[in-house]
PDB file of N, CA and C in Angstrom:
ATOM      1  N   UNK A   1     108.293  53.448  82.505  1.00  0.00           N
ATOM      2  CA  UNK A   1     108.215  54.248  81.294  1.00  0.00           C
ATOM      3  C   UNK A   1     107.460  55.518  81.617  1.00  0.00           C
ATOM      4  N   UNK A   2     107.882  56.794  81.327  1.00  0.00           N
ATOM      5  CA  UNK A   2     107.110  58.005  81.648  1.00  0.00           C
ATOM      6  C   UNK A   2     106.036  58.284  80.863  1.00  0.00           C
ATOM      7  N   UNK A   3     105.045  58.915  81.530  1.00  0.00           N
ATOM      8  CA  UNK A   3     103.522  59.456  80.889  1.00  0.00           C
ATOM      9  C   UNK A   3     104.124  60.614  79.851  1.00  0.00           C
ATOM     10  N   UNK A   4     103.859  60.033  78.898  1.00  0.00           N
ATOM     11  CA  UNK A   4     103.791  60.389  77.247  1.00  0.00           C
ATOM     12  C   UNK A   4     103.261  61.523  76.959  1.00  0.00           C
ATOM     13  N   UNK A   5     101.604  61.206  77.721  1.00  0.00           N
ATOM     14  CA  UNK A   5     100.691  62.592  77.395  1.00  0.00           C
ATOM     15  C   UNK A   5     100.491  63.857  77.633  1.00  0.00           C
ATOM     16  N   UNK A   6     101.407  64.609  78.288  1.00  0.00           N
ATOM     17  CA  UNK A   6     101.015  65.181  78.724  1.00  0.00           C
ATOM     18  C   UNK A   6     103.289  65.579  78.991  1.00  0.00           C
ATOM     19  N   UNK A   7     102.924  67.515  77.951  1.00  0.00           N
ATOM     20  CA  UNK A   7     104.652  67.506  78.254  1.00  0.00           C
ATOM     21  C   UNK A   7     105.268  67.541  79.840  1.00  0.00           C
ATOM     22  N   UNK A   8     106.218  67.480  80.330  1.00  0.00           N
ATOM     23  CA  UNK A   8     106.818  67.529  81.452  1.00  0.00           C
ATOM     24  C   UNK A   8     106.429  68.740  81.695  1.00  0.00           C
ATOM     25  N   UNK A   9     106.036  69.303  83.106  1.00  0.00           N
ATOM     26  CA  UNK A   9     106.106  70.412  84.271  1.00  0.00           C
ATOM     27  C   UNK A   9     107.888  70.325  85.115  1.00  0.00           C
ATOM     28  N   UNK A  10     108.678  71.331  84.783  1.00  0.00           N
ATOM     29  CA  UNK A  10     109.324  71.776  85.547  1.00  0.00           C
ATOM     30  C   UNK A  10     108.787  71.690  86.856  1.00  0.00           C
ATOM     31  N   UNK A  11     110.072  70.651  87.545  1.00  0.00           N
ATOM     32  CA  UNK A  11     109.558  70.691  89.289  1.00  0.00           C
ATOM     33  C   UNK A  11     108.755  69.208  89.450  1.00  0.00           C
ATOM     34  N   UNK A  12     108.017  68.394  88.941  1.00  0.00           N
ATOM     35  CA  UNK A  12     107.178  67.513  88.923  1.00  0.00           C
ATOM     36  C   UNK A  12     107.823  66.232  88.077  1.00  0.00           C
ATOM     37  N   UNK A  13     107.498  65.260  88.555  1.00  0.00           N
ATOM     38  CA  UNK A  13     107.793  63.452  87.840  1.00  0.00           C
ATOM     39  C   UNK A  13     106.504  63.554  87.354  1.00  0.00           C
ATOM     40  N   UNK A  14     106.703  62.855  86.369  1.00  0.00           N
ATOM     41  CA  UNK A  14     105.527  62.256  85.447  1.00  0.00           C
ATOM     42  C   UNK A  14     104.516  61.111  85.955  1.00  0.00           C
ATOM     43  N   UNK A  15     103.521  61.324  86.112  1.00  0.00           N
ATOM     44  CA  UNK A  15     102.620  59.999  86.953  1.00  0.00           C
ATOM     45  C   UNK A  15     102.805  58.672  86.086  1.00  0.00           C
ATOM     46  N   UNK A  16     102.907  57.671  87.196  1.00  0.00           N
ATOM     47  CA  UNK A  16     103.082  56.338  86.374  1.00  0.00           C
ATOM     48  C   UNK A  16     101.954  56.006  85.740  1.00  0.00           C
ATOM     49  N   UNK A  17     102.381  55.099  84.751  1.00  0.00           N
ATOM     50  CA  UNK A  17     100.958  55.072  83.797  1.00  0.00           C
ATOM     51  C   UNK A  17      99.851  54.069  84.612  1.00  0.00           C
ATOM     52  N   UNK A  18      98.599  53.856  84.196  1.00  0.00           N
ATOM     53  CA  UNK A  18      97.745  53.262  85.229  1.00  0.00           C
ATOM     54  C   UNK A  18      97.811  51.930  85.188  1.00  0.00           C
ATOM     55  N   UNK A  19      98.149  51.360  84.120  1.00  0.00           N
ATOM     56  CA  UNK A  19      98.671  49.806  83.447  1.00  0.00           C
ATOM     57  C   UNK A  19      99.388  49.783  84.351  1.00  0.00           C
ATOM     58  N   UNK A  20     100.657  50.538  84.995  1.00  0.00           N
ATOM     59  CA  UNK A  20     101.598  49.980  85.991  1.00  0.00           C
ATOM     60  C   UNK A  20     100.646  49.407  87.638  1.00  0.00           C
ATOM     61  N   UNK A  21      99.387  49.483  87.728  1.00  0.00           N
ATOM     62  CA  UNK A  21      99.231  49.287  88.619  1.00  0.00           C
ATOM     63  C   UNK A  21      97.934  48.279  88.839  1.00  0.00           C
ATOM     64  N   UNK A  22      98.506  47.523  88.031  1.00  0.00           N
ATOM     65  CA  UNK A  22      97.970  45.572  88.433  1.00  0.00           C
ATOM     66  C   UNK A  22      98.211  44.773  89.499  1.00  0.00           C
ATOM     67  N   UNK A  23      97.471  43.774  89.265  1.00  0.00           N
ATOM     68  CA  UNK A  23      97.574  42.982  90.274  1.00  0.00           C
ATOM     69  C   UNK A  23      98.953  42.777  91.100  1.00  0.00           C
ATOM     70  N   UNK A  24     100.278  42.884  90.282  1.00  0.00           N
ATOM     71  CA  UNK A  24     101.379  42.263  90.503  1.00  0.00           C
ATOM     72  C   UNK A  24     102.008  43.973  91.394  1.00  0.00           C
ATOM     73  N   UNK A  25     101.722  44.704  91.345  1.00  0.00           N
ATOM     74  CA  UNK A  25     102.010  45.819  91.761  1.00  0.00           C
ATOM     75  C   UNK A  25     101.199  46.644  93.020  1.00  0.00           C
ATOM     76  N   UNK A  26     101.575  46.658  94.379  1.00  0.00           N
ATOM     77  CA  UNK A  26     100.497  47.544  95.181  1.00  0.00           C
ATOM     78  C   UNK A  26     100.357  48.945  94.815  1.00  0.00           C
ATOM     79  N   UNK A  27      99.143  49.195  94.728  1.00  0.00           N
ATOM     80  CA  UNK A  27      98.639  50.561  94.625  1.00  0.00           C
ATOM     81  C   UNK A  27      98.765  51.214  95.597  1.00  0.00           C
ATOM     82  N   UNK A  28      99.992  53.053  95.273  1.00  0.00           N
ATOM     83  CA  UNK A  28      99.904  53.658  96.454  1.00  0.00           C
ATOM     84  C   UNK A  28      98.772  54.474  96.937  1.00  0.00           C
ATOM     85  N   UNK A  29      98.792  54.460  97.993  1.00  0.00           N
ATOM     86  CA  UNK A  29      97.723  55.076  98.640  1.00  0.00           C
ATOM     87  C   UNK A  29      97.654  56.255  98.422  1.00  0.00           C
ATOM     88  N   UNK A  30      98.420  56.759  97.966  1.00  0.00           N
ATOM     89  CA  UNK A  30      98.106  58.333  97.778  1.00  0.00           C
ATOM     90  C   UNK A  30      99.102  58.714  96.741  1.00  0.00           C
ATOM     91  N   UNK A  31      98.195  59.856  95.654  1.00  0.00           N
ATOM     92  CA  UNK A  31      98.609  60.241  94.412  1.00  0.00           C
ATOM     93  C   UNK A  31      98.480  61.453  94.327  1.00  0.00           C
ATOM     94  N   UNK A  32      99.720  62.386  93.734  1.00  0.00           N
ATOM     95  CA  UNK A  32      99.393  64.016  93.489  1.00  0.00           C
ATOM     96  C   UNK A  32      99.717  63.846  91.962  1.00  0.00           C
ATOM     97  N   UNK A  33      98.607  64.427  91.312  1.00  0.00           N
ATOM     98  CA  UNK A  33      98.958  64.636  89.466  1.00  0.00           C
ATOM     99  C   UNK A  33      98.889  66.314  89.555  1.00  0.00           C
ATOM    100  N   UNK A  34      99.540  66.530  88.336  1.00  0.00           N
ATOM    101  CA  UNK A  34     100.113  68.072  88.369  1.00  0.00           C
ATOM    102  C   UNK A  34     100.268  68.298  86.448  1.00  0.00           C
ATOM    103  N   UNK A  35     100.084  69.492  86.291  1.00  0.00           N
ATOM    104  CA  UNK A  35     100.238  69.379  84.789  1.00  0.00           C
ATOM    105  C   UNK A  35      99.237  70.616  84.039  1.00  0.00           C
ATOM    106  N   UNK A  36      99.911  70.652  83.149  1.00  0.00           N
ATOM    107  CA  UNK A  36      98.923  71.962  82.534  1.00  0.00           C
ATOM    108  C   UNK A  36      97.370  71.143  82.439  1.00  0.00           C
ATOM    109  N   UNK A  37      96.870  72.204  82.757  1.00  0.00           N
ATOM    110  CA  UNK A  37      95.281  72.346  82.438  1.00  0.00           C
ATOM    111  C   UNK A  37      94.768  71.900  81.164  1.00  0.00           C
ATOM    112  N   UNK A  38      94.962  70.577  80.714  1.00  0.00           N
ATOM    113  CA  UNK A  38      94.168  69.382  79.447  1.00  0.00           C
ATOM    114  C   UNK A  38      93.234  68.767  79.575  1.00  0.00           C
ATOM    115  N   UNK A  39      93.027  68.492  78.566  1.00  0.00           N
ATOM    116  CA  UNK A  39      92.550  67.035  78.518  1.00  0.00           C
ATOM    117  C   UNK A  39      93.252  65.736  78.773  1.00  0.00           C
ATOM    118  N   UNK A  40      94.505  66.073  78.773  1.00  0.00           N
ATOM    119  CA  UNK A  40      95.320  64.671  79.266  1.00  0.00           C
ATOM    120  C   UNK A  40      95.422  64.695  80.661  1.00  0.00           C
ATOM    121  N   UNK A  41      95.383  66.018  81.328  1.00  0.00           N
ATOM    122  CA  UNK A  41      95.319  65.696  82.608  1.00  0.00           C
ATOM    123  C   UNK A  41      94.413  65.100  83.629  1.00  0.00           C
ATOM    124  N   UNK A  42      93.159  65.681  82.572  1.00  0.00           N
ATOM    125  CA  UNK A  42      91.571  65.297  82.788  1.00  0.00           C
ATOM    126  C   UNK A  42      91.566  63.710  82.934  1.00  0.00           C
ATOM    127  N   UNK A  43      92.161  63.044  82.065  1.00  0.00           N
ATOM    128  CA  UNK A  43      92.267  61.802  81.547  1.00  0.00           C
ATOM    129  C   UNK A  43      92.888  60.817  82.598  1.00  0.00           C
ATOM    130  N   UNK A  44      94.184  61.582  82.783  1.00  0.00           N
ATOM    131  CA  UNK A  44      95.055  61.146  84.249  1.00  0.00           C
ATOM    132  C   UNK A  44      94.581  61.036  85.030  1.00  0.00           C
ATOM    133  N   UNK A  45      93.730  62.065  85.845  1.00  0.00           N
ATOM    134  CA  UNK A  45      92.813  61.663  87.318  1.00  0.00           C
ATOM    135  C   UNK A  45      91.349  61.104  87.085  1.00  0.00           C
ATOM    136  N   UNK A  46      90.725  60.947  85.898  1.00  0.00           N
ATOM    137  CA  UNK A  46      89.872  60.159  85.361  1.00  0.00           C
ATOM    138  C   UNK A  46      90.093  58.662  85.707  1.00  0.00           C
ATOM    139  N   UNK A  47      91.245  58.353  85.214  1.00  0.00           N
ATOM    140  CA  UNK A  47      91.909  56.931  85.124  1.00  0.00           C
ATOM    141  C   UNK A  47      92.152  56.451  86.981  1.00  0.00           C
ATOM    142  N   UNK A  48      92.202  57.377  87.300  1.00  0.00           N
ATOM    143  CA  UNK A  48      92.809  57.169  88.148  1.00  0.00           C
ATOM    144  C   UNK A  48      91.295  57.195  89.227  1.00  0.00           C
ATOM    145  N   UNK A  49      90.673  57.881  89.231  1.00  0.00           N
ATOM    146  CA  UNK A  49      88.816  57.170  89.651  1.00  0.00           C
ATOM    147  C   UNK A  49      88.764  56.428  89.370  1.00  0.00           C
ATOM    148  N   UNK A  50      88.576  55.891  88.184  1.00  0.00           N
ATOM    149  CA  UNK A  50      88.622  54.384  87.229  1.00  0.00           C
ATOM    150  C   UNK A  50      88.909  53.224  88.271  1.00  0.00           C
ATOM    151  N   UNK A  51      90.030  53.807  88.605  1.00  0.00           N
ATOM    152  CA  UNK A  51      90.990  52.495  89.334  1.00  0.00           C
ATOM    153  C   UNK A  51      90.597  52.414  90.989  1.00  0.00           C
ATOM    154  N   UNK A  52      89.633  53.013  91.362  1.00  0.00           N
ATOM    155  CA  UNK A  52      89.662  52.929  92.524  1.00  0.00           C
ATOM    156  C   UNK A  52      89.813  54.292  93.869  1.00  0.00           C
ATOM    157  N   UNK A  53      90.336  55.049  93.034  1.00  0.00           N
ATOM    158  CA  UNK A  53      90.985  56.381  93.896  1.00  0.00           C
ATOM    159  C   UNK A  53      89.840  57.172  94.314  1.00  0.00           C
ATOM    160  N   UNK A  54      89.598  58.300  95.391  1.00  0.00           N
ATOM    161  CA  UNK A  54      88.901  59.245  95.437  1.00  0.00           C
ATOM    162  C   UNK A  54      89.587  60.481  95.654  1.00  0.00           C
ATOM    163  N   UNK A  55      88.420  61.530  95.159  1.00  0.00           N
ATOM    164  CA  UNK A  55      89.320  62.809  95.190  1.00  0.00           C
ATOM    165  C   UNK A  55      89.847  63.312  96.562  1.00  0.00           C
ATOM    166  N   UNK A  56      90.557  63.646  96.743  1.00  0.00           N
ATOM    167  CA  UNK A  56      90.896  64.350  98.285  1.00  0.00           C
ATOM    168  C   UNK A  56      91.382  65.499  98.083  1.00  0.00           C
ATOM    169  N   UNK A  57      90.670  66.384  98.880  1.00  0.00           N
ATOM    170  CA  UNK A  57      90.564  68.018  98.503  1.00  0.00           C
ATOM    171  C   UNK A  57      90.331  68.503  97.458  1.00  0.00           C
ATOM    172  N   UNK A  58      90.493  69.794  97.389  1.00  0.00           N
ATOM    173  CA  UNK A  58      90.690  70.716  96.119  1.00  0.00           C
ATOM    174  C   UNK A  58      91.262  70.749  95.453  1.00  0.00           C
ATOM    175  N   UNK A  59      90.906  71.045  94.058  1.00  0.00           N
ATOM    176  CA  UNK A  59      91.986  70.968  93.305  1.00  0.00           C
ATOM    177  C   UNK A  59      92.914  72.721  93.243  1.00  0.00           C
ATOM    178  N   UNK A  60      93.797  72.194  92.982  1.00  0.00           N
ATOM    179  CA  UNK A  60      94.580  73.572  93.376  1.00  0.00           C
ATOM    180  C   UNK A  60      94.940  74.113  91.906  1.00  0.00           C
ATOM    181  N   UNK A  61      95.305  75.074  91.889  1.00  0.00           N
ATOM    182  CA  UNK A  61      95.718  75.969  90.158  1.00  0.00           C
ATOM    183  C   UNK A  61      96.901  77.387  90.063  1.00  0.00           C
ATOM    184  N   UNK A  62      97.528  77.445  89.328  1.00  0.00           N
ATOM    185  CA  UNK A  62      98.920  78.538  89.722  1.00  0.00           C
ATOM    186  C   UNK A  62      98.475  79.078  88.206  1.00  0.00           C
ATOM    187  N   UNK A  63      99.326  80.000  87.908  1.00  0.00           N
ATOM    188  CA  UNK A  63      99.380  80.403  86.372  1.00  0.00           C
ATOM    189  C   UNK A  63     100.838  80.871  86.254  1.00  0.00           C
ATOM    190  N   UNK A  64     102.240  79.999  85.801  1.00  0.00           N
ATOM    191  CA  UNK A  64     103.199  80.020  85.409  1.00  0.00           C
ATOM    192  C   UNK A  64     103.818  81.074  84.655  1.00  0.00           C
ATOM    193  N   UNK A  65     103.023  82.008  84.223  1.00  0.00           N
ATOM    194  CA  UNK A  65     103.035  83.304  82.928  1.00  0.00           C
ATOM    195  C   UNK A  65     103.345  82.961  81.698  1.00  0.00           C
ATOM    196  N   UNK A  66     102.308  81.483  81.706  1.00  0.00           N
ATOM    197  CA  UNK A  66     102.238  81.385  80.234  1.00  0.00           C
ATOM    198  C   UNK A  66     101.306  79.933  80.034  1.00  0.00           C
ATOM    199  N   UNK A  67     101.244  79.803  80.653  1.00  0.00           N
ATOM    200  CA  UNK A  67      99.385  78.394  81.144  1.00  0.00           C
ATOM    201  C   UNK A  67      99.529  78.173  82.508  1.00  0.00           C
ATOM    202  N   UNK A  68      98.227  77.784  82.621  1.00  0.00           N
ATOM    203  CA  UNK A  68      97.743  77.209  83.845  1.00  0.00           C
ATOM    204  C   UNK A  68      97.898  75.965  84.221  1.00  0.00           C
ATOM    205  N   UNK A  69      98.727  75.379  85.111  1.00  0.00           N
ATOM    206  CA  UNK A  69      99.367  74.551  85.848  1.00  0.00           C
ATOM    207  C   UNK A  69      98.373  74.333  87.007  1.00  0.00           C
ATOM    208  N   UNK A  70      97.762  72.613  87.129  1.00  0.00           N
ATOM    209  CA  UNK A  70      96.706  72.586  88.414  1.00  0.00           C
ATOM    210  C   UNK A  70      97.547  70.984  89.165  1.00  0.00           C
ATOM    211  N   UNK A  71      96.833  70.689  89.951  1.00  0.00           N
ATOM    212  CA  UNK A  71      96.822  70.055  90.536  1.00  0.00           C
ATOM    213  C   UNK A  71      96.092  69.160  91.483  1.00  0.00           C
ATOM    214  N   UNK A  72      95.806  67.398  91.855  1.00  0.00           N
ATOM    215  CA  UNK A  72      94.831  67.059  92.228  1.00  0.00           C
ATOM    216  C   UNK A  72      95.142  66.277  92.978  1.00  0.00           C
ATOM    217  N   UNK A  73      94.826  65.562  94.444  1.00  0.00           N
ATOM    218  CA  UNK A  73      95.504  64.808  94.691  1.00  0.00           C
ATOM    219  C   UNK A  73      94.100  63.716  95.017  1.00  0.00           C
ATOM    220  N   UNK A  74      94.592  62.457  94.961  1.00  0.00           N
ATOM    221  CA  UNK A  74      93.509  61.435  94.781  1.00  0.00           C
ATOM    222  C   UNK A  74      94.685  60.049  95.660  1.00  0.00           C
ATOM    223  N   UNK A  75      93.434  59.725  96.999  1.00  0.00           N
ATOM    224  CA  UNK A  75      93.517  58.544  98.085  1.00  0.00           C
ATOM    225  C   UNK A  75      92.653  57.318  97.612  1.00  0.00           C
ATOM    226  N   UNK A  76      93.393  56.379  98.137  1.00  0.00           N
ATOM    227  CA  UNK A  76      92.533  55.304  98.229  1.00  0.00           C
ATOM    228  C   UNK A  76      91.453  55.146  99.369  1.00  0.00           C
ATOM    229  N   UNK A  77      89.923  55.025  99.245  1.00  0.00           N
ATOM    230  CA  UNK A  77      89.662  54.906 100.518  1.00  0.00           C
ATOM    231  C   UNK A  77      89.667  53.844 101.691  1.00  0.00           C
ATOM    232  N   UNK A  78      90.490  52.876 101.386  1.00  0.00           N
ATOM    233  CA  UNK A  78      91.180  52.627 102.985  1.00  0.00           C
ATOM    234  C   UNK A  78      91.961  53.469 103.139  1.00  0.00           C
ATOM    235  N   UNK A  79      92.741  54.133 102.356  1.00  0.00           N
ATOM    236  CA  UNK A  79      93.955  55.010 103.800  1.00  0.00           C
ATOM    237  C   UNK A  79      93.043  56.079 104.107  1.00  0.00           C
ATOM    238  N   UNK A  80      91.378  56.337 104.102  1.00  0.00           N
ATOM    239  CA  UNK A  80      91.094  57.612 104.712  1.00  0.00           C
ATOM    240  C   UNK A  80      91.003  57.250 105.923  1.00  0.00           C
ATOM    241  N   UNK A  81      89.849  55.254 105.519  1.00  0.00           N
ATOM    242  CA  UNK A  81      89.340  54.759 106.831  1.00  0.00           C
ATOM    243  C   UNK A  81      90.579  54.588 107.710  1.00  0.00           C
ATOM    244  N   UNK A  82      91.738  54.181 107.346  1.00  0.00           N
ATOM    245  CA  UNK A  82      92.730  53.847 108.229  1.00  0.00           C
ATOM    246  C   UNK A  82      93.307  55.055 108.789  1.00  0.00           C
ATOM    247  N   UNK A  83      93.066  56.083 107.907  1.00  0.00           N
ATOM    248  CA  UNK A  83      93.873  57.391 109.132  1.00  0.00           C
ATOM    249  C   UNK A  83      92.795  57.813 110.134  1.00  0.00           C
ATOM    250  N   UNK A  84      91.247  57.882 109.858  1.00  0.00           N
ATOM    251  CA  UNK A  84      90.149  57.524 110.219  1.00  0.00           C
ATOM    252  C   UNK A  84      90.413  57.235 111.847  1.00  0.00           C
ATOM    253  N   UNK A  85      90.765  55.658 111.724  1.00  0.00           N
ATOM    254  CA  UNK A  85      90.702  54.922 112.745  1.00  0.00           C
ATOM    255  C   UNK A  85      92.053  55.022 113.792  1.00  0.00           C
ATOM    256  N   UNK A  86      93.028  55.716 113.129  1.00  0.00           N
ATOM    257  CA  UNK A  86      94.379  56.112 113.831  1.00  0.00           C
ATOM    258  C   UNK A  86      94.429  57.504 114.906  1.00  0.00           C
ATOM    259  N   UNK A  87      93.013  58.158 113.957  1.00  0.00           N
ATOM    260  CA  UNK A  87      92.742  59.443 114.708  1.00  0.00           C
ATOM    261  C   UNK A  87      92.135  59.309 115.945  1.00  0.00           C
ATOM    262  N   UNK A  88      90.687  58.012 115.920  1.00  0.00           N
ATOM    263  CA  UNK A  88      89.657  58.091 116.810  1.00  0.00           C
ATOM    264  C   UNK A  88      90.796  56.912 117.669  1.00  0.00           C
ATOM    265  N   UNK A  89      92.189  56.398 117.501  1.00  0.00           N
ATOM    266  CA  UNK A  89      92.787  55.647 118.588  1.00  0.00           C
ATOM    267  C   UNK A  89      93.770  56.697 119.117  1.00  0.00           C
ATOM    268  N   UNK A  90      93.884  57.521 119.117  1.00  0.00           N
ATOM    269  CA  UNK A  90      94.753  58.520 120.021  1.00  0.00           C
ATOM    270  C   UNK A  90      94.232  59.234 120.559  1.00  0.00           C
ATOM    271  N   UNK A  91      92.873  59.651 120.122  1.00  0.00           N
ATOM    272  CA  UNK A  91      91.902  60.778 120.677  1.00  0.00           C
ATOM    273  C   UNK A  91      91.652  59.953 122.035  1.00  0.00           C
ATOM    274  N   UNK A  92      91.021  58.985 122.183  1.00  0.00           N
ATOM    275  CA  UNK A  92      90.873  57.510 122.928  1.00  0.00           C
ATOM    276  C   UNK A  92      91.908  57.666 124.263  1.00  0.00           C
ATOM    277  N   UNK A  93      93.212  57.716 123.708  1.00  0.00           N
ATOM    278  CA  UNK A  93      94.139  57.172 124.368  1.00  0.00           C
ATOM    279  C   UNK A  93      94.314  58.710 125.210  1.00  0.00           C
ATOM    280  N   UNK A  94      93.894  59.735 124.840  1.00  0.00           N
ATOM    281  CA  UNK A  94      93.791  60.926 125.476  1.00  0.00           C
ATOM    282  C   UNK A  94      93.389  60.616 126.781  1.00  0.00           C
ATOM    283  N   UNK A  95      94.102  61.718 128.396  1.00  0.00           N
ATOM    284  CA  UNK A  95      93.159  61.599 129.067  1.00  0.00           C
ATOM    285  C   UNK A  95      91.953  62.271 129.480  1.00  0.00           C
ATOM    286  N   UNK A  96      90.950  62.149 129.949  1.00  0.00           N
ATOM    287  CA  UNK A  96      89.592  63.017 130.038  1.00  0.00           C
ATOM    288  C   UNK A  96      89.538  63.898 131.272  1.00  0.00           C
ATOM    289  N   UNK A  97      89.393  64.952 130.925  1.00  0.00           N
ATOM    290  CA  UNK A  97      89.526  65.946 132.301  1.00  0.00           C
ATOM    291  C   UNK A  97      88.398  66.163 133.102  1.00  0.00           C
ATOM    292  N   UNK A  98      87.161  65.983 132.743  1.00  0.00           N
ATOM    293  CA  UNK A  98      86.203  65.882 133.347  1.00  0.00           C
ATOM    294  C   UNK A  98      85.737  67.277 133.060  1.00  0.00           C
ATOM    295  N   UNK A  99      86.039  67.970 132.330  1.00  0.00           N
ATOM    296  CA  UNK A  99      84.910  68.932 131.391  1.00  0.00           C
ATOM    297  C   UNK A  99      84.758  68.828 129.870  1.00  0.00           C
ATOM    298  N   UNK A 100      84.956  67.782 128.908  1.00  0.00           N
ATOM    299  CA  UNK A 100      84.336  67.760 127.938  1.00  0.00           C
ATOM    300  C   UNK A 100      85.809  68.543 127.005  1.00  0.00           C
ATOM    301  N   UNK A 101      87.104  68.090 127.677  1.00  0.00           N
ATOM    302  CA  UNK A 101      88.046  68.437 126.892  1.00  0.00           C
ATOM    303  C   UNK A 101      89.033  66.924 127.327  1.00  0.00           C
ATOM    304  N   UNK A 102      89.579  66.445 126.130  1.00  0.00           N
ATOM    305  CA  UNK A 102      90.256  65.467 126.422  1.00  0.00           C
ATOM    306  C   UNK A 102      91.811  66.272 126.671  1.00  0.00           C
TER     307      UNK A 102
END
């Protein structure tokens, strides 16, 4: 069922609502919300801390020529630790040149 609150953005799907993401459902690891500059949007990545998420990066902002359109994107933190640990296993797997450059 699409997010209600908040009218459609040309270009963008509607974030699933946060109820969709119970027990019976895996939570994706990574979320971009997009949407005029509200309080419902506020609400959206609110909910979405709520549940577990952290912010990742900046939030970003356009101005359409006629409101302000932002954007936020929010990880779970295992997929930071897990990209984390994907980084420090290839760096690893690098070979060492013997001046302090892999």
């Amino acid at each position: 069922m699409p997010d209600a609150s908040a009218p459609a953005v040309p270009g963008t799907a509607p974030a699933p609502s946060p109820a969709l993401h119970g027990s019976a459902e895996e939570k994706l690891a990574y979320r971009l919300f997009t949407g005029p500059d509200d309080r419902a949007f506020c609400e959206r990545v609110s909910a979405a801390l709520a549940d577990g998420y952290v912010l990742h990066g900046s939030p970003a902002a356009t101005f359409n020529g006629g409101s302000v359109i932002v954007a936020q994107a929010v990880v779970l933190p295992a997929a930071i630790a897990s990209a984390d640990a994907a980084v420090a296993n290839a760096v690893d797997d690098l070979e060492f040149d013997g001046e302090g450059h892999a």
